[in-house]
PDB file of N, CA and C in Angstrom:
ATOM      1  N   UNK A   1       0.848  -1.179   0.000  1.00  0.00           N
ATOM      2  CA  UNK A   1       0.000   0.000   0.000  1.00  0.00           C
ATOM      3  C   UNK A   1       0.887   1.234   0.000  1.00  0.00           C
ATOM      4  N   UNK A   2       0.753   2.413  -0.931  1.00  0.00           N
ATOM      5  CA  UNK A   2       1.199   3.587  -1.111  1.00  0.00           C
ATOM      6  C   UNK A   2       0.408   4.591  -0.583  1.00  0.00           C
ATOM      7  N   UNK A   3       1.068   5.051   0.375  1.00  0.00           N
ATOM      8  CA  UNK A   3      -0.023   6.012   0.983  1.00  0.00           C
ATOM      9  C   UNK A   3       0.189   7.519   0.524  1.00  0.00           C
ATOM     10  N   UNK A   4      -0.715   8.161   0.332  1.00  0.00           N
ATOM     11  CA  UNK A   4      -0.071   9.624  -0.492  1.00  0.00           C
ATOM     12  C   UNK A   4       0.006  10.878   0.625  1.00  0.00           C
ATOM     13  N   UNK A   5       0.320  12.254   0.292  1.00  0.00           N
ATOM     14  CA  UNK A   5       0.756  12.800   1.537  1.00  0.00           C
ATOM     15  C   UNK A   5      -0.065  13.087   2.646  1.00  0.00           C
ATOM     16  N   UNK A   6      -1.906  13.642   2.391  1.00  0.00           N
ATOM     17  CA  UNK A   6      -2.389  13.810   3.023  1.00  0.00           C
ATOM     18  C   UNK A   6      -2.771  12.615   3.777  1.00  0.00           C
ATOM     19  N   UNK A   7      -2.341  11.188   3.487  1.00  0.00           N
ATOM     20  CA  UNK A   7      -2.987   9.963   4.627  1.00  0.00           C
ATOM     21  C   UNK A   7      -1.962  10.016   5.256  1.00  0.00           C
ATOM     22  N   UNK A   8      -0.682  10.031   5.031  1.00  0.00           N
ATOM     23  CA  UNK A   8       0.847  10.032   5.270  1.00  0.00           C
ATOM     24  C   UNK A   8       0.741  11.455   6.924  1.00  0.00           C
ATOM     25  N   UNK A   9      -0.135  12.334   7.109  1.00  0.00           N
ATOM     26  CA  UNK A   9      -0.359  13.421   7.502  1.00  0.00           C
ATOM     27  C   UNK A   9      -1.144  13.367   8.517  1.00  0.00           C
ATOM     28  N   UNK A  10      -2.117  12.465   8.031  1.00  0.00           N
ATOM     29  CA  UNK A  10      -3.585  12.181   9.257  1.00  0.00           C
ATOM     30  C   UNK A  10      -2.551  11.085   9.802  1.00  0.00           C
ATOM     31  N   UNK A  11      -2.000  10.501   9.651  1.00  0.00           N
ATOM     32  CA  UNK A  11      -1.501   9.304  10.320  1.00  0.00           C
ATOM     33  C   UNK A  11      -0.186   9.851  11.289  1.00  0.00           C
ATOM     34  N   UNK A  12       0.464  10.946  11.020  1.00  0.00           N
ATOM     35  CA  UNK A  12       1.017  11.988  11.640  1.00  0.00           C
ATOM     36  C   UNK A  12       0.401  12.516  12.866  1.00  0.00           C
ATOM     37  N   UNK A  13      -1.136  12.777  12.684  1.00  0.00           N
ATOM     38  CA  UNK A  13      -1.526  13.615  13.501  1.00  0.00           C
ATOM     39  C   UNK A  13      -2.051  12.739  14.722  1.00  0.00           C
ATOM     40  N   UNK A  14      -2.405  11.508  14.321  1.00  0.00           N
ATOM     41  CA  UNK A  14      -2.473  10.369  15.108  1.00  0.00           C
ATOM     42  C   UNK A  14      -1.613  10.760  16.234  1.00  0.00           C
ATOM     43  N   UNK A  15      -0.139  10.051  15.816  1.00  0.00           N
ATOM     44  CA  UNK A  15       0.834  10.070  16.686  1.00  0.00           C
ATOM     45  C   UNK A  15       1.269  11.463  17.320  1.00  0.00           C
ATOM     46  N   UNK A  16       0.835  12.669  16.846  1.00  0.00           N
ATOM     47  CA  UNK A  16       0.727  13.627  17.562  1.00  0.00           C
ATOM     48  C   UNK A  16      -0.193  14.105  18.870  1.00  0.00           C
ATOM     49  N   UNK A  17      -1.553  13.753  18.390  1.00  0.00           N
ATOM     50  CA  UNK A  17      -2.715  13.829  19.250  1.00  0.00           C
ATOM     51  C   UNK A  17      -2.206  12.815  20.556  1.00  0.00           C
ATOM     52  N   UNK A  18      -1.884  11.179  20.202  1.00  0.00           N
ATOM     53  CA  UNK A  18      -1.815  10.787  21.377  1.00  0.00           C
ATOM     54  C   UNK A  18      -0.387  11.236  21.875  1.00  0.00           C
ATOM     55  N   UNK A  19       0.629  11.639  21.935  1.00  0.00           N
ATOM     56  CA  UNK A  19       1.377  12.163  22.423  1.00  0.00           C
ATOM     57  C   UNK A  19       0.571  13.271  23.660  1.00  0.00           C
ATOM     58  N   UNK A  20       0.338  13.969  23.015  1.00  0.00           N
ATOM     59  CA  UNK A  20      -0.399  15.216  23.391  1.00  0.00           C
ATOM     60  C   UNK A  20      -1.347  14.857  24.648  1.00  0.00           C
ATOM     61  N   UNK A  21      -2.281  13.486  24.161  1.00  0.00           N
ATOM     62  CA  UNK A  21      -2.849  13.019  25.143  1.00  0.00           C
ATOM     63  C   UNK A  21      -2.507  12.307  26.592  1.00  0.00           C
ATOM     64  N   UNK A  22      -1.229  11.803  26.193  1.00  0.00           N
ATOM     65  CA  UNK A  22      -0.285  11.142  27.275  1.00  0.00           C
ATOM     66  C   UNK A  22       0.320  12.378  28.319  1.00  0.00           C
ATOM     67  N   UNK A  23       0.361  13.607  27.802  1.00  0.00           N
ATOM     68  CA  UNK A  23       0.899  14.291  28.225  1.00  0.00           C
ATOM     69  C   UNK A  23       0.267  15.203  29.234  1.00  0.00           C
ATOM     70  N   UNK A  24      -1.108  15.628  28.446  1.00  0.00           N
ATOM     71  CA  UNK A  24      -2.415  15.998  29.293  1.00  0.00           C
ATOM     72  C   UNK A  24      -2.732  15.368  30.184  1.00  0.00           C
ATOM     73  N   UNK A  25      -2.505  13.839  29.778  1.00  0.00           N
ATOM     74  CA  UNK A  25      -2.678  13.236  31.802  1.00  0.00           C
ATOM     75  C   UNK A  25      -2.402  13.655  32.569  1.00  0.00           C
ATOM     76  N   UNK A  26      -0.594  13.587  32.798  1.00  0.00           N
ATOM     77  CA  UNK A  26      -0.065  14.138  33.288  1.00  0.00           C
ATOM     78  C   UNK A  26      -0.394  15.614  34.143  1.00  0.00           C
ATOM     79  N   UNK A  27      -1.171  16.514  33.303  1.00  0.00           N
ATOM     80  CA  UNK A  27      -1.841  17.554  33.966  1.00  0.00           C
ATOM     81  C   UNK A  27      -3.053  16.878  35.107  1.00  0.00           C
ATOM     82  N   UNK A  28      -3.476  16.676  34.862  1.00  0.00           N
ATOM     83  CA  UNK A  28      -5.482  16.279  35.052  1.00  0.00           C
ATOM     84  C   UNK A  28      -5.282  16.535  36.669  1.00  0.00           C
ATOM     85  N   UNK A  29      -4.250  16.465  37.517  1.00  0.00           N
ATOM     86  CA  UNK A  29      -4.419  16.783  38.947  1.00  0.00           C
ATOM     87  C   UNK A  29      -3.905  18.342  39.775  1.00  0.00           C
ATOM     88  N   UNK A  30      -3.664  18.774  38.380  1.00  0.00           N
ATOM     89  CA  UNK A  30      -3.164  20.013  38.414  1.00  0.00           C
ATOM     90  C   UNK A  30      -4.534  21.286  38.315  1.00  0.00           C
ATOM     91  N   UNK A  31      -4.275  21.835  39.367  1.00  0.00           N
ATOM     92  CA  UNK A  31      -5.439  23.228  39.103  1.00  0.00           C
ATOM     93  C   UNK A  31      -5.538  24.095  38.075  1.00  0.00           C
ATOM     94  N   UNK A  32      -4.273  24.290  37.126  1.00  0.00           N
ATOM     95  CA  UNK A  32      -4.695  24.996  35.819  1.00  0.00           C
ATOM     96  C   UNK A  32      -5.013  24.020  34.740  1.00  0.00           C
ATOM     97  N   UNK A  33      -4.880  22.772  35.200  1.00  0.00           N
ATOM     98  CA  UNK A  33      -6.050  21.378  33.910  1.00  0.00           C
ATOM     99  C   UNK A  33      -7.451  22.136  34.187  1.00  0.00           C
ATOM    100  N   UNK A  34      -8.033  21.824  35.675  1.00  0.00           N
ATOM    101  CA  UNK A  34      -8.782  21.373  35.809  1.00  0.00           C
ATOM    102  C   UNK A  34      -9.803  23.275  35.582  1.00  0.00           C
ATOM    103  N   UNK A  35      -9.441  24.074  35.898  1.00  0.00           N
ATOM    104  CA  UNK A  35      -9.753  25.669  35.836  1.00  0.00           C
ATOM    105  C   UNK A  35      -9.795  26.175  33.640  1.00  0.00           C
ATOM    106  N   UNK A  36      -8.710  25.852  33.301  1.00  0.00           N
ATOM    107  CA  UNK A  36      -8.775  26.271  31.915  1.00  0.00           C
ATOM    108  C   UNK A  36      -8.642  25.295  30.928  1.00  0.00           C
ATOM    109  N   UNK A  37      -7.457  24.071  31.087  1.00  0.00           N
ATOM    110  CA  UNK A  37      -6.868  23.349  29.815  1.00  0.00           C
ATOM    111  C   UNK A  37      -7.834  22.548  29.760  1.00  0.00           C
ATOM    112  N   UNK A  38      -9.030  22.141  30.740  1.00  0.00           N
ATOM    113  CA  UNK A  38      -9.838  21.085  30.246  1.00  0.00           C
ATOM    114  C   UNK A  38     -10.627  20.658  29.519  1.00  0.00           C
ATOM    115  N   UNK A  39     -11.445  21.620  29.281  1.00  0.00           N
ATOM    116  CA  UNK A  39     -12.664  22.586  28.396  1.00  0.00           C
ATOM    117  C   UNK A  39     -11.554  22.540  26.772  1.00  0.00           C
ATOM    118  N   UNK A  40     -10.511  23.123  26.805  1.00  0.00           N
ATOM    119  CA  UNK A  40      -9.846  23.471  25.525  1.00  0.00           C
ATOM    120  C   UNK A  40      -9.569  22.196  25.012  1.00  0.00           C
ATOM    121  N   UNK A  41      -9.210  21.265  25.628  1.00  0.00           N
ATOM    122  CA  UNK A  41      -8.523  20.356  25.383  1.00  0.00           C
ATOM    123  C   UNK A  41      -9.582  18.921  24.705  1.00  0.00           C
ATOM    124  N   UNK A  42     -10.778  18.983  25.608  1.00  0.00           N
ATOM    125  CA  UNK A  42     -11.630  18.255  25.014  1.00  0.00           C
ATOM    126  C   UNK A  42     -12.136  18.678  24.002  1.00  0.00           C
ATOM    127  N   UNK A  43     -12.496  20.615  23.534  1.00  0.00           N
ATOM    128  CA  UNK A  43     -12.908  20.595  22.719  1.00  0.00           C
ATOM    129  C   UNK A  43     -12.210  20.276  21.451  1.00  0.00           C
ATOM    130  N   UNK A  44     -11.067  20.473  21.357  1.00  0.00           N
ATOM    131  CA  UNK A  44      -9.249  19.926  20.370  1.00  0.00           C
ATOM    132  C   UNK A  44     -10.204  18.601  19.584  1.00  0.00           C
ATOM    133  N   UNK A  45     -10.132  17.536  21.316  1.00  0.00           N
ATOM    134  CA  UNK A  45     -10.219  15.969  20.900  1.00  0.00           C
ATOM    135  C   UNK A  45     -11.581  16.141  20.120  1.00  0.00           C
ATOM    136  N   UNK A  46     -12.420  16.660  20.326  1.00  0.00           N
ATOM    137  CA  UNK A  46     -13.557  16.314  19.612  1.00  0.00           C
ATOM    138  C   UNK A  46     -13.663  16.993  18.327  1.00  0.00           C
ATOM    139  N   UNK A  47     -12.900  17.789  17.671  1.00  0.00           N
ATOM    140  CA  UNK A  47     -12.786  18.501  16.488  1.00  0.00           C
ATOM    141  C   UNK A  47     -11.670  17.774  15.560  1.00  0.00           C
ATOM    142  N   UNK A  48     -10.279  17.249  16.489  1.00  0.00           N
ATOM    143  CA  UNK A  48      -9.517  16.189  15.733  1.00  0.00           C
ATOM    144  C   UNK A  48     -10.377  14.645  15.814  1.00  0.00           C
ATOM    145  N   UNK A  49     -10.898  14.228  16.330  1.00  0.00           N
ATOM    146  CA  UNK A  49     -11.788  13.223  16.487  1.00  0.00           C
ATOM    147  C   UNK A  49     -12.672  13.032  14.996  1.00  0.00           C
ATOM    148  N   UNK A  50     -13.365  13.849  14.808  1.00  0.00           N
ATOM    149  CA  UNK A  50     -14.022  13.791  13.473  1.00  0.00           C
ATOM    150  C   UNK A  50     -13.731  13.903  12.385  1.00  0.00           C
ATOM    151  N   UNK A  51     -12.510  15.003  12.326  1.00  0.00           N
ATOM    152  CA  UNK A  51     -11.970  15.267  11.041  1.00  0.00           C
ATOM    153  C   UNK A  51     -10.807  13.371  11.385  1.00  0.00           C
ATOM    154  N   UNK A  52      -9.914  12.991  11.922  1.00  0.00           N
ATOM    155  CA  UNK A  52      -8.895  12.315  11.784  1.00  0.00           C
ATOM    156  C   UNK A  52      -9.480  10.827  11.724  1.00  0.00           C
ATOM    157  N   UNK A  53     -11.047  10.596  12.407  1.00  0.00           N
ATOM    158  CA  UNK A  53     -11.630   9.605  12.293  1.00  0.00           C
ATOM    159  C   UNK A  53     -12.183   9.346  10.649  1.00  0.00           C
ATOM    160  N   UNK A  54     -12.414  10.331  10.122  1.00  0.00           N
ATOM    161  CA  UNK A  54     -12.899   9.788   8.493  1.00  0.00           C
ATOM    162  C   UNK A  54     -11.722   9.156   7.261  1.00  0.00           C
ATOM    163  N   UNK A  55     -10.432  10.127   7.629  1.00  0.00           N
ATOM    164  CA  UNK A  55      -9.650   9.481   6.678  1.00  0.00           C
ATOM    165  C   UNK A  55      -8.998   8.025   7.142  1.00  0.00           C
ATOM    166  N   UNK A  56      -8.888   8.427   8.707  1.00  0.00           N
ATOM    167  CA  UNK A  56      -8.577   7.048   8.928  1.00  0.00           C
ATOM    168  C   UNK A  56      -9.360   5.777   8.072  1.00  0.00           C
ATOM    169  N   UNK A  57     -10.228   6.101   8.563  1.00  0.00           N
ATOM    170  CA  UNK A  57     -11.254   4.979   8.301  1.00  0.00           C
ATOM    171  C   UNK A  57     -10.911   4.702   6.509  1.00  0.00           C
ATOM    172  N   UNK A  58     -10.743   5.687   6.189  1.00  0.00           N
ATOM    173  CA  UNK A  58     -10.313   5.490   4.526  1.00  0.00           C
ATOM    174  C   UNK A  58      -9.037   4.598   4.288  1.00  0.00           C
ATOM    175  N   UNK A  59      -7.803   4.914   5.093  1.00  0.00           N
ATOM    176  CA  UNK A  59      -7.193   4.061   4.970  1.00  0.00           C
ATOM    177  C   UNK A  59      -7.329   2.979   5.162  1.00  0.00           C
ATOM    178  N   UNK A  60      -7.863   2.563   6.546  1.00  0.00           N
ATOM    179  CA  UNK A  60      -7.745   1.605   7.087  1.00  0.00           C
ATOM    180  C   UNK A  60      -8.573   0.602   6.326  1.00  0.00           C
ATOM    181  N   UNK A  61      -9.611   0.796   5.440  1.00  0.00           N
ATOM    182  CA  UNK A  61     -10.173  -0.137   4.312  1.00  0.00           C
ATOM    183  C   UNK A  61      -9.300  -0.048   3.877  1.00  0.00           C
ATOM    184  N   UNK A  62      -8.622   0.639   3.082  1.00  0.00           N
ATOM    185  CA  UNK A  62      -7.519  -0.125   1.973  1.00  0.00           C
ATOM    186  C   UNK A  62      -6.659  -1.121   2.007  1.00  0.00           C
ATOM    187  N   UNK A  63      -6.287  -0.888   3.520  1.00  0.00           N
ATOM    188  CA  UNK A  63      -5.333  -2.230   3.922  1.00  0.00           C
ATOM    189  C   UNK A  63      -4.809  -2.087   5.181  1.00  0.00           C
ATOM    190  N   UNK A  64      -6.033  -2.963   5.970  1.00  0.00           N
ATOM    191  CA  UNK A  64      -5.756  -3.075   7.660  1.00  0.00           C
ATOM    192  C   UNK A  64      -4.676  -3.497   8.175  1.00  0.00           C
ATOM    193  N   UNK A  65      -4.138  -4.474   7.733  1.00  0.00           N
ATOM    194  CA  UNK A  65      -3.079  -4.796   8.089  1.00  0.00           C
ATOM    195  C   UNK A  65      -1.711  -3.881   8.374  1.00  0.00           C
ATOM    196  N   UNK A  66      -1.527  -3.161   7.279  1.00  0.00           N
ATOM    197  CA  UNK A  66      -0.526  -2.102   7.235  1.00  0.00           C
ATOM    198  C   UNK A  66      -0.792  -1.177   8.283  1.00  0.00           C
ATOM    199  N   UNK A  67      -2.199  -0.665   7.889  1.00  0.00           N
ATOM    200  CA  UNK A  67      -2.627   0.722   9.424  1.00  0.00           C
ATOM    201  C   UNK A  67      -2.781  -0.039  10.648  1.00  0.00           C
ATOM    202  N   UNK A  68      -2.832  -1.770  10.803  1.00  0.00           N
ATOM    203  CA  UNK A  68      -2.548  -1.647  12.278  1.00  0.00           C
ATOM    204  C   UNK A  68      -1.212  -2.423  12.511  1.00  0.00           C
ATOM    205  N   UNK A  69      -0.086  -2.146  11.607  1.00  0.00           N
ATOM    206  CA  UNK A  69       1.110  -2.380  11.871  1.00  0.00           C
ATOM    207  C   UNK A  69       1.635  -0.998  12.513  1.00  0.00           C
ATOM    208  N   UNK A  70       0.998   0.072  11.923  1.00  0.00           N
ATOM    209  CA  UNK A  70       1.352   1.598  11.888  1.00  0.00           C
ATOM    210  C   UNK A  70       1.411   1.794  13.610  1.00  0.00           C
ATOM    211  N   UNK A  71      -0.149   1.571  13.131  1.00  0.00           N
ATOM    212  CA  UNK A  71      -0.647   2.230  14.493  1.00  0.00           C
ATOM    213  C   UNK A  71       0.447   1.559  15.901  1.00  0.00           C
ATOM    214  N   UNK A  72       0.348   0.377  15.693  1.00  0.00           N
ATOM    215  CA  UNK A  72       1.261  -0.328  17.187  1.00  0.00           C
ATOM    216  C   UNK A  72       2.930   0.234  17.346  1.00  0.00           C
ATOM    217  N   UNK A  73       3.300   0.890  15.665  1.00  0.00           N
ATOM    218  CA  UNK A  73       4.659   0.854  15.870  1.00  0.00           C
ATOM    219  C   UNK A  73       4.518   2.658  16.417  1.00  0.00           C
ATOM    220  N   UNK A  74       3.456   3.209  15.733  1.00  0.00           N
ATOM    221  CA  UNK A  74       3.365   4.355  16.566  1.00  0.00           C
ATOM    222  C   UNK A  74       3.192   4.124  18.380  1.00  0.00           C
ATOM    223  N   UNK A  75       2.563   3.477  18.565  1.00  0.00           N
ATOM    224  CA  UNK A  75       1.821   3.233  19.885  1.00  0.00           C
ATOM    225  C   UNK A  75       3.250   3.292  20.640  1.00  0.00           C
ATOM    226  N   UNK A  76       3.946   2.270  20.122  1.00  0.00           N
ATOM    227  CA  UNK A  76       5.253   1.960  20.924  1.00  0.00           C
ATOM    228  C   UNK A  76       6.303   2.710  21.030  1.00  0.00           C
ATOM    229  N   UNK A  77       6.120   3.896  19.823  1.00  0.00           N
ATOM    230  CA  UNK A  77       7.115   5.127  19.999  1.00  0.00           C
ATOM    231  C   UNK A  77       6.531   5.938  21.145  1.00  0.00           C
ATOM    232  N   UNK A  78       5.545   5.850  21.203  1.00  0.00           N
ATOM    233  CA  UNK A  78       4.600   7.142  22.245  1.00  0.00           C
ATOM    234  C   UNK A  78       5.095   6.707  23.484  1.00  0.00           C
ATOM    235  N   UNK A  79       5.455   5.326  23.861  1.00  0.00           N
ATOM    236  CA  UNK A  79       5.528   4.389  24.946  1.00  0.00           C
ATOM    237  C   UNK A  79       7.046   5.369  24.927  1.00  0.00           C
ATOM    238  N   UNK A  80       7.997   4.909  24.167  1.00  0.00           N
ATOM    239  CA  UNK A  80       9.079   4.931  24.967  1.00  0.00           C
ATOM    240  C   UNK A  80       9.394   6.489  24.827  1.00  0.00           C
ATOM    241  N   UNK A  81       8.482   7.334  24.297  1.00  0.00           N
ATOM    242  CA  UNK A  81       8.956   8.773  24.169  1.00  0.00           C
ATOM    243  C   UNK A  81       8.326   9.361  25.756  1.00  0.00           C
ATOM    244  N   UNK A  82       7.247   8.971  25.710  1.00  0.00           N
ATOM    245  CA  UNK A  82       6.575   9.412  26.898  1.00  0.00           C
ATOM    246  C   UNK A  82       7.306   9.384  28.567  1.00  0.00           C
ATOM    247  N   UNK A  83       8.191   7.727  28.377  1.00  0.00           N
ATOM    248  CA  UNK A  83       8.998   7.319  29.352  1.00  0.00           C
ATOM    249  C   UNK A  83      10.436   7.546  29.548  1.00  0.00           C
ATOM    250  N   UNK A  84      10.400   8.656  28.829  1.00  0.00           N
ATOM    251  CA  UNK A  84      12.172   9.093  28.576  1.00  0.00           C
ATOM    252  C   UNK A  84      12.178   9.836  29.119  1.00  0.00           C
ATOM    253  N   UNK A  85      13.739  10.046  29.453  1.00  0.00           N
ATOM    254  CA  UNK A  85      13.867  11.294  30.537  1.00  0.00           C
ATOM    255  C   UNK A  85      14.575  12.455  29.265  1.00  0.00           C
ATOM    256  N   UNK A  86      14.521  13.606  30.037  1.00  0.00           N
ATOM    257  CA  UNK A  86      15.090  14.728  28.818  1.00  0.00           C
ATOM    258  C   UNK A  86      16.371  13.996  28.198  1.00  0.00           C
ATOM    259  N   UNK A  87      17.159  13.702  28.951  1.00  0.00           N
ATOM    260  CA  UNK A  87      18.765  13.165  28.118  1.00  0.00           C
ATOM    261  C   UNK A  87      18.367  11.646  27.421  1.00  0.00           C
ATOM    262  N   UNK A  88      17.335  11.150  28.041  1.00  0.00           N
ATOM    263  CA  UNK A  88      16.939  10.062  26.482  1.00  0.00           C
ATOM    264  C   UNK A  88      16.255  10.586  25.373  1.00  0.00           C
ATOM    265  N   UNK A  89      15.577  11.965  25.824  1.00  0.00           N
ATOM    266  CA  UNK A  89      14.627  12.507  24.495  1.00  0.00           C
ATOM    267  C   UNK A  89      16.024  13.223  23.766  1.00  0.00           C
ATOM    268  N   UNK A  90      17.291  13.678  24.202  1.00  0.00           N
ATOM    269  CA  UNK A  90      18.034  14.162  23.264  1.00  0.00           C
ATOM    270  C   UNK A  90      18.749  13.635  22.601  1.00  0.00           C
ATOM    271  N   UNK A  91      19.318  11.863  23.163  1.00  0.00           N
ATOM    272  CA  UNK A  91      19.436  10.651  22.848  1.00  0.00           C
ATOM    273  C   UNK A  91      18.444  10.160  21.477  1.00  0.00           C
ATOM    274  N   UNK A  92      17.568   9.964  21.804  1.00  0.00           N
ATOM    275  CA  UNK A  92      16.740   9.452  20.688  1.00  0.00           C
ATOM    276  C   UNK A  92      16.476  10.372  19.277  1.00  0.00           C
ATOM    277  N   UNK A  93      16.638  11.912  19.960  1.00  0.00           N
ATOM    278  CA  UNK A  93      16.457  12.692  18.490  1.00  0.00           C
ATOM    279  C   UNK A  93      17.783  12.899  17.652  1.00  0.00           C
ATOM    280  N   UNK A  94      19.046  12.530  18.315  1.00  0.00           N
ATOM    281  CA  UNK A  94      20.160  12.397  17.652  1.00  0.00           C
ATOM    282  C   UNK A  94      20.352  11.176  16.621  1.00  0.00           C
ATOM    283  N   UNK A  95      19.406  10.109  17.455  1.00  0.00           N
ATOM    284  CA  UNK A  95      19.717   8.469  16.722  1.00  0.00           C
ATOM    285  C   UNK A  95      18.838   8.972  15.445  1.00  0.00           C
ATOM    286  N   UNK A  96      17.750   9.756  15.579  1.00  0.00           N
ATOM    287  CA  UNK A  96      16.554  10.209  14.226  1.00  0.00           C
ATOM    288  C   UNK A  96      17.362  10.734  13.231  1.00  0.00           C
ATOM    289  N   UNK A  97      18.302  12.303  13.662  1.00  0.00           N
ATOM    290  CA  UNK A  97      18.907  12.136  13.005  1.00  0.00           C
ATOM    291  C   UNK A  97      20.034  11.992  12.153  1.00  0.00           C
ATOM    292  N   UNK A  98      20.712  10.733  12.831  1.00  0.00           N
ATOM    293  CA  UNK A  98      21.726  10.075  12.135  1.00  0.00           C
ATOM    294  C   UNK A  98      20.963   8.926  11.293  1.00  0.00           C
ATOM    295  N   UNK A  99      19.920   8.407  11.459  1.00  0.00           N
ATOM    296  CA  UNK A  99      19.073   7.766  10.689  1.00  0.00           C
ATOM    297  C   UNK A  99      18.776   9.001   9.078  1.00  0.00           C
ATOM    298  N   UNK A 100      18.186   9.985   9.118  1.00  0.00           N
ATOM    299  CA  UNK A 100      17.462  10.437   8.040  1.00  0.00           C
ATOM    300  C   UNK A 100      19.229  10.867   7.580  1.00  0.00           C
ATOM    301  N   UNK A 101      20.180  10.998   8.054  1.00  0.00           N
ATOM    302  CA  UNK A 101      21.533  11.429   7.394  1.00  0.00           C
ATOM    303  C   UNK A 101      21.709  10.207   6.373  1.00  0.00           C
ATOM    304  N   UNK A 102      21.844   8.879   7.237  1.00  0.00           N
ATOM    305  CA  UNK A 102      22.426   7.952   6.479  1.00  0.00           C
ATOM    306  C   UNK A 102      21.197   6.579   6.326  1.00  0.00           C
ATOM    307  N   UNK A 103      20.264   6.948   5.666  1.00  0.00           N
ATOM    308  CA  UNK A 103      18.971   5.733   5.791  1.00  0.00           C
ATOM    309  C   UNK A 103      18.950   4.400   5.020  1.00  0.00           C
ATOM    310  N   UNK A 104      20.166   4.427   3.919  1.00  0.00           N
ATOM    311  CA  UNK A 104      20.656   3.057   3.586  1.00  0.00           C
ATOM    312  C   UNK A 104      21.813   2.620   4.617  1.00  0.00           C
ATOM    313  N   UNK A 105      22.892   3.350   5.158  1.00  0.00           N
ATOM    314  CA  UNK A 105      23.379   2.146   6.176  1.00  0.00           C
ATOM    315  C   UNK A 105      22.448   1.039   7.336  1.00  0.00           C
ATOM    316  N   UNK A 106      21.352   2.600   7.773  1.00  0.00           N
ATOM    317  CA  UNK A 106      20.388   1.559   9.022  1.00  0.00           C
ATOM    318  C   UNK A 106      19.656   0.371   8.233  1.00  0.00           C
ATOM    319  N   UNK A 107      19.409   0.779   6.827  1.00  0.00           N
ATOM    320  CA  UNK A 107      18.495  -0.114   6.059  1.00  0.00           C
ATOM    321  C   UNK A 107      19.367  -0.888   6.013  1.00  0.00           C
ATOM    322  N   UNK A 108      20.583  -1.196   5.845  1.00  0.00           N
ATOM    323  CA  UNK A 108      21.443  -2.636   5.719  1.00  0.00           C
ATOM    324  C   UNK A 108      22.167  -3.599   7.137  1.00  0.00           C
ATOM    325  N   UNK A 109      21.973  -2.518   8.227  1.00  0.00           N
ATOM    326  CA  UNK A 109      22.447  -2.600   9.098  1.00  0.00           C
ATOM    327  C   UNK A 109      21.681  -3.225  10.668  1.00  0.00           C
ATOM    328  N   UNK A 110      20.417  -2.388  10.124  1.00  0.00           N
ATOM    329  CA  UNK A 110      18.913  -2.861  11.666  1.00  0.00           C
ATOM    330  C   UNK A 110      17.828  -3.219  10.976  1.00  0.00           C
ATOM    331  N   UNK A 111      17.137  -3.980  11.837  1.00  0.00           N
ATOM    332  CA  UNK A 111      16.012  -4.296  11.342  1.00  0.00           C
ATOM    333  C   UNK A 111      14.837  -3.770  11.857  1.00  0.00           C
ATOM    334  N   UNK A 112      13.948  -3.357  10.972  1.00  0.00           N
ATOM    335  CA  UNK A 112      12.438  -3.244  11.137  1.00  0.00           C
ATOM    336  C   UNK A 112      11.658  -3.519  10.501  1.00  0.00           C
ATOM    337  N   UNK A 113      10.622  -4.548  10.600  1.00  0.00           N
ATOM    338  CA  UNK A 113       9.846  -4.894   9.536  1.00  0.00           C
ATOM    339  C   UNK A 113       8.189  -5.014  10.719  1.00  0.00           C
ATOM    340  N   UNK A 114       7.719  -5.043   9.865  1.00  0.00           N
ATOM    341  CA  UNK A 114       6.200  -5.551   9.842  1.00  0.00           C
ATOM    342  C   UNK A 114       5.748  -6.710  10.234  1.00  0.00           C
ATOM    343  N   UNK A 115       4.679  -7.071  10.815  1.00  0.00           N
ATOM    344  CA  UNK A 115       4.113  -8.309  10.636  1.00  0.00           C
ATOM    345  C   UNK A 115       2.935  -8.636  10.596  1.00  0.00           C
ATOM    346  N   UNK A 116       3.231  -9.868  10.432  1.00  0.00           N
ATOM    347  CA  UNK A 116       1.247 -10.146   9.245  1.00  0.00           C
ATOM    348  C   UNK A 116       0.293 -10.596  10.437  1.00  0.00           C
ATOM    349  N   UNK A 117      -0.821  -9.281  11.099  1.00  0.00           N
ATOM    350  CA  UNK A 117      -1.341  -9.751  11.560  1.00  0.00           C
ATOM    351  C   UNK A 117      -2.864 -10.435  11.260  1.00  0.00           C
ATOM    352  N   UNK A 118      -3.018 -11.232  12.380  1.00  0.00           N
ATOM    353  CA  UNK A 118      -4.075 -12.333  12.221  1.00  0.00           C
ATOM    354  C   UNK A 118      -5.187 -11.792  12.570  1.00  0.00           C
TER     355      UNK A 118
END
């Protein structure tokens, strides 16, 4: 499956939103969540909610398999971004990019692939 830029984008915003959402937890016991960011924040989810729920859904007919390979390998970046401390988040954006510098050595060198789920 070839995905073109605007699915390439919603699938972006995915992994943005839940970032965002992991992060807003983090607030929810805090008095400026609960006084201003809360109200803003739900209204966000429910405006990205509708617009990011239709194309999804477009992709995800074309070929489930791929969008829920996506989705888990996103899921699992959110995991370990969320659980990093600042000197692993400056760690990890250095490994990004020495990756986009040199993306045929990692391609010959590490593996990441897909798998066929059931």
């Amino acid at each position: 499956m070839i995905m073109n830029d605007t699915q390439l984008n919603y699938l972006k915003t995915v992994l943005l939103s839940q970032l965002l959402l992991e992060a807003n937890d983090q607030l929810k016991l805090t008095t400026q969540y609960k006084l201003n960011i809360k109200n803003q924040i739900n209204k966000l989810d429910r405006m990205l909610e509708d617009v990011v729920r239709k194309e999804y859904d477009t992709i995800y007919d074309t070929d489930p398999t791929m969008v829920t390979n996506i989705l888990n390998r996103i899921e699992s970046l959110v995991d370990k971004i969320k659980g990093s401390s600042i000197d692993e988040l400056v760690m990890i954006e250095a490994v990004v990019d020495k990756y986009q510098e040199n993306k045929d050595w990692f391609q010959e060198h590490a593996s990441a692939e897909f798998l066929k789920i059931d």
